[in-house]
N, C-alpha and C. Protein backbone atom coordinates (compact mmCIF):
# COMPACT_ATOMS: atom_id res chain seq x y z
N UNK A 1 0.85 -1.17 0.00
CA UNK A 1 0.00 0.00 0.00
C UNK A 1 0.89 1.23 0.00
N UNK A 2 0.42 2.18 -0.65
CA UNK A 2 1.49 3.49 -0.92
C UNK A 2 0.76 4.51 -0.88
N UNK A 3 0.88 5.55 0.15
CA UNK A 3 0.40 6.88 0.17
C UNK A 3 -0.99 6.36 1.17
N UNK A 4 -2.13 7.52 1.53
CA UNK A 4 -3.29 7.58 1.86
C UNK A 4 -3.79 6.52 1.68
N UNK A 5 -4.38 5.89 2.64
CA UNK A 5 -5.76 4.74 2.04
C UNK A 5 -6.83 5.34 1.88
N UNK A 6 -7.59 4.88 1.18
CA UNK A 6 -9.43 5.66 1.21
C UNK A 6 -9.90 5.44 1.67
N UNK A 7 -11.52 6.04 1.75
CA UNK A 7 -12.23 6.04 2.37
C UNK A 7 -13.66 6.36 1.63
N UNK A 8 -15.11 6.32 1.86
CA UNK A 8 -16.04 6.70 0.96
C UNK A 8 -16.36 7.44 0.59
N UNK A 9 -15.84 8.60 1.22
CA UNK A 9 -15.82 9.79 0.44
C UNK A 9 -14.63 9.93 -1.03
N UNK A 10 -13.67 9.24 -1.12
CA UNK A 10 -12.63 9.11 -1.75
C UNK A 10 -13.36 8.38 -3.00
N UNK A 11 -14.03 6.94 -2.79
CA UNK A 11 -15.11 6.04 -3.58
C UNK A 11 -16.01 7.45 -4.36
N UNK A 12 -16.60 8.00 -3.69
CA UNK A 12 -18.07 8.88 -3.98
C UNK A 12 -16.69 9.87 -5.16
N UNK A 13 -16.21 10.42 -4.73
CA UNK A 13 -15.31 11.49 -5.54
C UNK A 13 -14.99 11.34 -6.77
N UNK A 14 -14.30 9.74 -6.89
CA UNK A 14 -14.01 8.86 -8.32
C UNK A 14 -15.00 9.09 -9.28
N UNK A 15 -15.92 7.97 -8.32
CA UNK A 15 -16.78 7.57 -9.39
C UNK A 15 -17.78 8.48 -9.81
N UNK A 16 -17.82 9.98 -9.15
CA UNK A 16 -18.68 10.88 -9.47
C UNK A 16 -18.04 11.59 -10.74
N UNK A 17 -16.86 11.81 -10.68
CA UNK A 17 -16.28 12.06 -11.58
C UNK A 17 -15.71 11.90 -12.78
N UNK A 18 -16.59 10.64 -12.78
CA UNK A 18 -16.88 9.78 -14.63
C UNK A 18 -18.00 9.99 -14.91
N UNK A 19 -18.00 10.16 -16.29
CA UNK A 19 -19.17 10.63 -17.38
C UNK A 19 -20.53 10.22 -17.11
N UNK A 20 -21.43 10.74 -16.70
CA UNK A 20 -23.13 9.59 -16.81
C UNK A 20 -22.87 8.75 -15.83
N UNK A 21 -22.54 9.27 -14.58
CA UNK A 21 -22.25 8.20 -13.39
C UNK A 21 -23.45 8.82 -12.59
N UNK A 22 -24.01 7.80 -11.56
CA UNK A 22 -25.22 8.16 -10.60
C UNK A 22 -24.58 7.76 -9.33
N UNK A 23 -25.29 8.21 -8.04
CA UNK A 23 -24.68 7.36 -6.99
C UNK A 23 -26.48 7.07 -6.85
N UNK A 24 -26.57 6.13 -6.34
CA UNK A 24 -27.69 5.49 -5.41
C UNK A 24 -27.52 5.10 -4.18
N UNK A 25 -28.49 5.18 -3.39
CA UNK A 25 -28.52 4.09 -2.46
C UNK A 25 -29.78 3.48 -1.63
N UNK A 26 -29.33 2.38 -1.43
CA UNK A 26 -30.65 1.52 -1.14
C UNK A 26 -30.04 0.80 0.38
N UNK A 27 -31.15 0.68 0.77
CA UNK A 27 -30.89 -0.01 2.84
C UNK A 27 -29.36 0.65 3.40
N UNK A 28 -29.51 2.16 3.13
CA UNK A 28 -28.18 2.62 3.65
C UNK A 28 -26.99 2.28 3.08
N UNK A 29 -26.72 1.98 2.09
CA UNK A 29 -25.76 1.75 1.12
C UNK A 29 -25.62 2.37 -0.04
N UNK A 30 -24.52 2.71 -0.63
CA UNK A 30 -24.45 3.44 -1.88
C UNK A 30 -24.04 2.67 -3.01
N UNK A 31 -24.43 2.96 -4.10
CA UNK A 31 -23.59 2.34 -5.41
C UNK A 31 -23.18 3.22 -6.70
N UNK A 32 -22.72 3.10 -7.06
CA UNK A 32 -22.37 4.00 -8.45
C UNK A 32 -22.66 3.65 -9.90
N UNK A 33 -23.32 4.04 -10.48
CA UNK A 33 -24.09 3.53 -11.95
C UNK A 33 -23.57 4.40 -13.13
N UNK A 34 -23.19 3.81 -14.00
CA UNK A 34 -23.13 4.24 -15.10
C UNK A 34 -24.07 3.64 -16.54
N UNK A 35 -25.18 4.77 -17.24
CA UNK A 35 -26.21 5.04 -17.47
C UNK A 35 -27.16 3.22 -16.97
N UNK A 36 -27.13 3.47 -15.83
CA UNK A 36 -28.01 2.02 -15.12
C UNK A 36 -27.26 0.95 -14.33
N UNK A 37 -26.13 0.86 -14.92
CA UNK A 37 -25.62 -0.40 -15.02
C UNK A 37 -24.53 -0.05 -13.45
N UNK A 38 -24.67 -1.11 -12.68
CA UNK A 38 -23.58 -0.67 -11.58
C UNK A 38 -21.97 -1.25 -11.82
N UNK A 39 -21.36 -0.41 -11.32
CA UNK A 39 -19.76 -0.54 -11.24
C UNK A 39 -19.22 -0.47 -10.06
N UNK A 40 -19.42 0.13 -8.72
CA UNK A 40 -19.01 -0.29 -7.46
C UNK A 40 -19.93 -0.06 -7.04
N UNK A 41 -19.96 -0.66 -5.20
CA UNK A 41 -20.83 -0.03 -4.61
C UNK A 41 -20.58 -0.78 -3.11
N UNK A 42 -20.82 -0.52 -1.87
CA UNK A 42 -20.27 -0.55 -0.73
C UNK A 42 -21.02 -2.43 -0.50
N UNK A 43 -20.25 -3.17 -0.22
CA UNK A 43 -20.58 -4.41 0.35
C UNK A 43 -20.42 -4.85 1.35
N UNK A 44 -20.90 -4.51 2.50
CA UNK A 44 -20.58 -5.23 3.85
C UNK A 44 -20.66 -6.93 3.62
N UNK A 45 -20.22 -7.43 4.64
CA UNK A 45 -19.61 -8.59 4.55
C UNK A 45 -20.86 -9.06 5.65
N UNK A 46 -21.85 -10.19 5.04
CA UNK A 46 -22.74 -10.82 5.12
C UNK A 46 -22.81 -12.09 6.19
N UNK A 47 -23.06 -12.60 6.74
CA UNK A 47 -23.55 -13.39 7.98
C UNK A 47 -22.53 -14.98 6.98
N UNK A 48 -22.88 -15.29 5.64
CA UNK A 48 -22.48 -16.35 5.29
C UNK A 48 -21.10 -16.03 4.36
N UNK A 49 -20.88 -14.83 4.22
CA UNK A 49 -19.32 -14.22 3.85
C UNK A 49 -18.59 -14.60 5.28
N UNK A 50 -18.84 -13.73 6.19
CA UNK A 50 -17.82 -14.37 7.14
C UNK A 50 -17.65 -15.50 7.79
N UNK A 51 -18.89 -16.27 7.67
CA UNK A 51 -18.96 -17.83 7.98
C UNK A 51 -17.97 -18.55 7.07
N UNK A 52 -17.68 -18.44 5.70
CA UNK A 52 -16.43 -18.77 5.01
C UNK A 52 -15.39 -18.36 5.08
N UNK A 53 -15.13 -16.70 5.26
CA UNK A 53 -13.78 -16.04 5.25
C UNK A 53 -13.39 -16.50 7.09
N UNK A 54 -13.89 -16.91 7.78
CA UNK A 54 -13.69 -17.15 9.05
C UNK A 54 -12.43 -15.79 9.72
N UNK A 55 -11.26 -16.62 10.36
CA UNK A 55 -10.37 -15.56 10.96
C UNK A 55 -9.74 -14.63 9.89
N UNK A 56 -9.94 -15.09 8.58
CA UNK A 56 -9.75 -14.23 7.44
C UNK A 56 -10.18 -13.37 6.59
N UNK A 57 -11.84 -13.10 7.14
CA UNK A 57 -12.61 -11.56 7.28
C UNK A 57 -12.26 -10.61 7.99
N UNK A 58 -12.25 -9.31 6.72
CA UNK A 58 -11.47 -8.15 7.21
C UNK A 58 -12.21 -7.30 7.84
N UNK A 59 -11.88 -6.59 8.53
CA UNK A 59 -12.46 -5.65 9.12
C UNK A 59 -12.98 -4.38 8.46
N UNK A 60 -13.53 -3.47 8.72
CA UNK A 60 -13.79 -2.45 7.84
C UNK A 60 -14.94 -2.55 6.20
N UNK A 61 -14.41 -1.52 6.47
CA UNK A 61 -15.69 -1.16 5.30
C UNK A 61 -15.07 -2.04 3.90
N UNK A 62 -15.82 -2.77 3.01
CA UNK A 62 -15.93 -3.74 1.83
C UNK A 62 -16.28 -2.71 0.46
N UNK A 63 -15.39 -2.28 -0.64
CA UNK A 63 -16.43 -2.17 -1.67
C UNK A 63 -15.90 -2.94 -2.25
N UNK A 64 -17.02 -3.63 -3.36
CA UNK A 64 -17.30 -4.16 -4.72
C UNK A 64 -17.14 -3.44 -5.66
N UNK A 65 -16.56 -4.05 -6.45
CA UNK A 65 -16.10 -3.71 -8.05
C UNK A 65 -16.13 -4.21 -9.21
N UNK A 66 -16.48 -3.88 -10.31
CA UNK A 66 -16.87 -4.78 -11.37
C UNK A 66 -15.36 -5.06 -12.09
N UNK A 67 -14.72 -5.88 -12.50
CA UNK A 67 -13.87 -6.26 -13.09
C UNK A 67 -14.16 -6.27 -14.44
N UNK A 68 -13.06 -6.15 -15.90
CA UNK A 68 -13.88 -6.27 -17.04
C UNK A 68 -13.69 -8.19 -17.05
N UNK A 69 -13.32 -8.65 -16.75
CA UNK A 69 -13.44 -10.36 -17.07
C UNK A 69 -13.13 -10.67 -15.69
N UNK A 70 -13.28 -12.29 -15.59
CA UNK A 70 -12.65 -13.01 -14.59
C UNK A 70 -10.98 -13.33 -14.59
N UNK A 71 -10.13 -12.70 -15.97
CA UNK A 71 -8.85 -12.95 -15.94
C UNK A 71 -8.58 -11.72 -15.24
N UNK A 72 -8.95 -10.59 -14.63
CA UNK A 72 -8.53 -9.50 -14.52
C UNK A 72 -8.87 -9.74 -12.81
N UNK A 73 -10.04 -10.08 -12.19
CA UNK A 73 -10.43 -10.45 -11.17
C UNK A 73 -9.19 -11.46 -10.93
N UNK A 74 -8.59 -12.61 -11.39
CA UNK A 74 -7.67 -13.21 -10.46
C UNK A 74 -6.68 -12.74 -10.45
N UNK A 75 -6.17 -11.34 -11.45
CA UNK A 75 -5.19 -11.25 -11.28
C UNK A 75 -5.02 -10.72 -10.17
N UNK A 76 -6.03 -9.65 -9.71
CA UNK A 76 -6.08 -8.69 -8.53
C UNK A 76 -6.18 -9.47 -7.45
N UNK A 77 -7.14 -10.69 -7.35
CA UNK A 77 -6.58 -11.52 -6.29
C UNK A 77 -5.07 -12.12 -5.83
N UNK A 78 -4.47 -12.55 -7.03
CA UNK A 78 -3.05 -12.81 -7.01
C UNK A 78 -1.75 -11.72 -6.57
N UNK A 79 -2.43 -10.65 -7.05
CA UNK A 79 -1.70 -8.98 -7.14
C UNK A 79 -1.59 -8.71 -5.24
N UNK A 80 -2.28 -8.78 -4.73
CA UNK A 80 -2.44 -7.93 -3.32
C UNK A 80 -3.63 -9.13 -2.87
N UNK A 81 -3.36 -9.96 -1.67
CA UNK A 81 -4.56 -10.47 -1.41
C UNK A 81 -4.62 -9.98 -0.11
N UNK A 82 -4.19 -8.89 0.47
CA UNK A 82 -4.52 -8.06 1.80
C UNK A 82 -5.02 -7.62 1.57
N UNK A 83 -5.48 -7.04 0.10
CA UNK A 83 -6.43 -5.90 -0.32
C UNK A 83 -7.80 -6.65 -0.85
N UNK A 84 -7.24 -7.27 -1.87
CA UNK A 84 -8.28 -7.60 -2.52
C UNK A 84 -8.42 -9.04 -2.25
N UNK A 85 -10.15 -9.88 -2.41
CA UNK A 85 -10.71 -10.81 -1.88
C UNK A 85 -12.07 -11.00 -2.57
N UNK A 86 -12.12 -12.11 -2.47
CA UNK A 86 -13.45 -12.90 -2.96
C UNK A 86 -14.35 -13.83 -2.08
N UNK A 87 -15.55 -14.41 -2.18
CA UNK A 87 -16.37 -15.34 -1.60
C UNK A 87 -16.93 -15.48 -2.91
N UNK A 88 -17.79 -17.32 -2.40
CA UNK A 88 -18.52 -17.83 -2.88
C UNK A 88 -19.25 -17.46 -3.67
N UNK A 89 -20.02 -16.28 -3.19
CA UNK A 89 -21.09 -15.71 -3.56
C UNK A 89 -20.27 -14.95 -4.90
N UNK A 90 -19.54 -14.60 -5.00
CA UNK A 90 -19.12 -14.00 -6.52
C UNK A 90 -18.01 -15.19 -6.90
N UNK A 91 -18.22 -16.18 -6.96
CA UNK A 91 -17.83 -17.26 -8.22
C UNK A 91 -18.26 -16.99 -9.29
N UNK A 92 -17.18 -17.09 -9.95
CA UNK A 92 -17.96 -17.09 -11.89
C UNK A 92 -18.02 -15.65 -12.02
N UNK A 93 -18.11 -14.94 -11.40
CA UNK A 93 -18.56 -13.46 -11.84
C UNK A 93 -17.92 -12.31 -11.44
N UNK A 94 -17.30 -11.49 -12.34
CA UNK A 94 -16.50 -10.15 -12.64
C UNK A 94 -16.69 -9.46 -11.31
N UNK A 95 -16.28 -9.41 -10.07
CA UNK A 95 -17.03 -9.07 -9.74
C UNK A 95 -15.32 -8.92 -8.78
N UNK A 96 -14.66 -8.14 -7.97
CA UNK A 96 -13.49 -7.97 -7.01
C UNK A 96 -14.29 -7.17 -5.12
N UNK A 97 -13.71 -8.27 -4.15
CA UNK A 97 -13.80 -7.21 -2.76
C UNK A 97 -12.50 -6.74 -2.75
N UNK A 98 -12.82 -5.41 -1.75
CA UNK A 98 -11.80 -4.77 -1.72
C UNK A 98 -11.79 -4.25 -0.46
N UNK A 99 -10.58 -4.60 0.25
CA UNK A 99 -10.39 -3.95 1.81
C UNK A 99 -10.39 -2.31 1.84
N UNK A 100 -11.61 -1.12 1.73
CA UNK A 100 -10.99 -0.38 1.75
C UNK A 100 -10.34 0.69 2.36
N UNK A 101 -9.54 0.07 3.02
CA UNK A 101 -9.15 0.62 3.96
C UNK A 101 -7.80 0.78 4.12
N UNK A 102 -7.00 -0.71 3.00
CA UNK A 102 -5.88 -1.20 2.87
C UNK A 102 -5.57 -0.37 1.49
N UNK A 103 -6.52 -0.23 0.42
CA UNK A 103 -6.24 0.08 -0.97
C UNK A 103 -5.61 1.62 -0.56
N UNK A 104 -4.89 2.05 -1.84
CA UNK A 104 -3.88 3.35 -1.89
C UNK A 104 -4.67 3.98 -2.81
N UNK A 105 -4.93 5.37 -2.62
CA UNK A 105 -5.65 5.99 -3.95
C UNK A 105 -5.61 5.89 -5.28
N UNK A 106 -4.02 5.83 -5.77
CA UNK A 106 -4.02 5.97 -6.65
C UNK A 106 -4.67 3.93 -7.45
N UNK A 107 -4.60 3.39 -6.66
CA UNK A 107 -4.67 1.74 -7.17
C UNK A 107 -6.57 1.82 -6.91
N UNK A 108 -6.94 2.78 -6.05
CA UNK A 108 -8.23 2.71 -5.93
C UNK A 108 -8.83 3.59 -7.09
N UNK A 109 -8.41 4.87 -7.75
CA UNK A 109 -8.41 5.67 -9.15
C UNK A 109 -9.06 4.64 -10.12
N UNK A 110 -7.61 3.95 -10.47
CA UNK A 110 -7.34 2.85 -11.24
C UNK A 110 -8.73 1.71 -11.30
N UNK A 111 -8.82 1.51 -10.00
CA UNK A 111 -9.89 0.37 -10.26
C UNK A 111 -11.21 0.84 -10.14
N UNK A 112 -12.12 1.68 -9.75
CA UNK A 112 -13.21 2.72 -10.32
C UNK A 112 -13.11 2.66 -11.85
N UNK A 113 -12.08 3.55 -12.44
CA UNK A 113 -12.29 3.90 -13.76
C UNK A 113 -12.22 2.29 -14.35
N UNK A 114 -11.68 1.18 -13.98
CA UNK A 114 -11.63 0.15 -15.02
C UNK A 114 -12.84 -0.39 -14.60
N UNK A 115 -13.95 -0.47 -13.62
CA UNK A 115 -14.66 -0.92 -13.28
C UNK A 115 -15.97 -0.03 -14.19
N UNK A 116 -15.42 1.20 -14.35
CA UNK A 116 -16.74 2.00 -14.82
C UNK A 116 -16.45 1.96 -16.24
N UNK A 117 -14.96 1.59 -16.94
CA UNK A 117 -15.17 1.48 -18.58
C UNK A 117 -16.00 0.10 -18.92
N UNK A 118 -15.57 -0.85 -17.72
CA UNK A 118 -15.97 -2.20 -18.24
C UNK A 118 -17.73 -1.90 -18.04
N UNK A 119 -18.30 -1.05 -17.85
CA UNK A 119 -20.25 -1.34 -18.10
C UNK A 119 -20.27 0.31 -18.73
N UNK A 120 -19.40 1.17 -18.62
CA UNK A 120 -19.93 2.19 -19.42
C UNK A 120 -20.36 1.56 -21.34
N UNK A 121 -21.20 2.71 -21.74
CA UNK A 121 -21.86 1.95 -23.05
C UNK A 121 -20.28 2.34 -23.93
N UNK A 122 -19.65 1.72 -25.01
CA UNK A 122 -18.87 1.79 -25.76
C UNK A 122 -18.67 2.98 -26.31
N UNK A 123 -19.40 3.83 -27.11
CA UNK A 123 -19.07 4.87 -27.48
C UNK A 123 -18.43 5.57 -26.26
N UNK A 124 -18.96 5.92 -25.06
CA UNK A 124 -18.48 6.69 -23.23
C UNK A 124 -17.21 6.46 -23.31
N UNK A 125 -17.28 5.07 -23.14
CA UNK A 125 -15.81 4.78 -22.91
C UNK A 125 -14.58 5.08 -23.61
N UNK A 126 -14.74 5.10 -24.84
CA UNK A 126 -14.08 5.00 -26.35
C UNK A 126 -13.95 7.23 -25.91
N UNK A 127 -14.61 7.61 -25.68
CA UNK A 127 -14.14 8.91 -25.72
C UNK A 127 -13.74 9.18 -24.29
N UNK A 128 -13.84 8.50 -23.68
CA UNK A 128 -12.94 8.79 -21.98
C UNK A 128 -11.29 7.87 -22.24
N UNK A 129 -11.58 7.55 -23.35
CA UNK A 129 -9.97 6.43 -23.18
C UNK A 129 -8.94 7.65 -24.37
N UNK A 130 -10.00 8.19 -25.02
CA UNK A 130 -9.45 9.46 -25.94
C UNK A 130 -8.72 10.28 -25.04
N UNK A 131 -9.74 10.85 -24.33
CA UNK A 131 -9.14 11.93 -23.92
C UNK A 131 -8.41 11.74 -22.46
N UNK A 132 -8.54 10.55 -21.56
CA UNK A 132 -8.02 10.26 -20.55
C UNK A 132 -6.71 9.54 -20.52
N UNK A 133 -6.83 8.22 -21.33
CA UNK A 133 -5.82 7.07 -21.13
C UNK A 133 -6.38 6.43 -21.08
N UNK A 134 -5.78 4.68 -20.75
CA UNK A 134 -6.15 4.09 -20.45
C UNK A 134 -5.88 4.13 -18.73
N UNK A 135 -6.97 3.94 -17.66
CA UNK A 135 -6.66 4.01 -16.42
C UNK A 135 -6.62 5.07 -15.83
N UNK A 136 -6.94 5.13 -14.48
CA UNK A 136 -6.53 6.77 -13.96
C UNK A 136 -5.46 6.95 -12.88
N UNK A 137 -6.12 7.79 -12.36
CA UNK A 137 -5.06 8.46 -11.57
C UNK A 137 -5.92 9.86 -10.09
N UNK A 138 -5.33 9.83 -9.30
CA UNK A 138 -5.99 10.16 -8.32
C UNK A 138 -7.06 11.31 -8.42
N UNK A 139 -6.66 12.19 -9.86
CA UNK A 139 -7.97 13.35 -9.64
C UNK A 139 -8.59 12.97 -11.14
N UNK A 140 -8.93 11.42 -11.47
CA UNK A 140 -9.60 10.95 -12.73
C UNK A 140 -9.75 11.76 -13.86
């Protein structure tokens, strides 16, 4: 981990700051949408999440992230597994936890914007990769 860790206000800042992004929230939770489609959004860790992660559920606040494939999801598992983590419940599916508490801004930048190109609609993306890069960086 390098520099500041985040926090949800740090989450809310990102992802507000991509194109046609919404925040929602439902039972006290927030998520971030791009035109519908969600890309993060806060996941507390569930009665049968920590019944599996046992002494190896983290503490703190959980967000979810959409990955663009499942090769990209293991890598991030393989990459940092203090940070990043999975359960059952997202087998098979694009889908990354994230300690955030452990993540560094700029790796948290990074995974927002790849989370919000992978469901933004193609044309969005195709002109945020124009004029951005590929990937971001702490003020997106």
């Amino acid at each position: 981990m390098v520099g500041a860790v985040a926090d949800w206000e740090d989450v809310r800042r990102l992802a507000l700051a991509l194109p046609d992004t919404e925040e929602q929230r439902s039972r006290g939770q927030a998520s971030w949408r791009v035109h519908g489609k969600l890309f993060v959004l806060e996941r507390p860790l569930r009665k049968r999440d920590l019944e599996e992660l046992g002494a190896a559920a983290p503490d703190g606040p959980v967000l979810a992230a959409r990955t663009e494939h499942l090769t990209a999801k293991a890598a991030l598992l393989v990459d940092d597994p203090s940070v990043y983590f999975t359960t059952s419940h997202f087998d098979g599916y694009p889908m990354i936890l994230v300690v955030l508490t452990r993540i560094g801004l700029t790796d948290l930048a990074e995974l927002i914007v790849e989370a919000w190109l992978s469901k933004a609609p193609k044309r969005l993306a195709a002109e945020y990769i124009a004029t951005h890069g590929l990937g971001g960086d702490d003020g997106v």
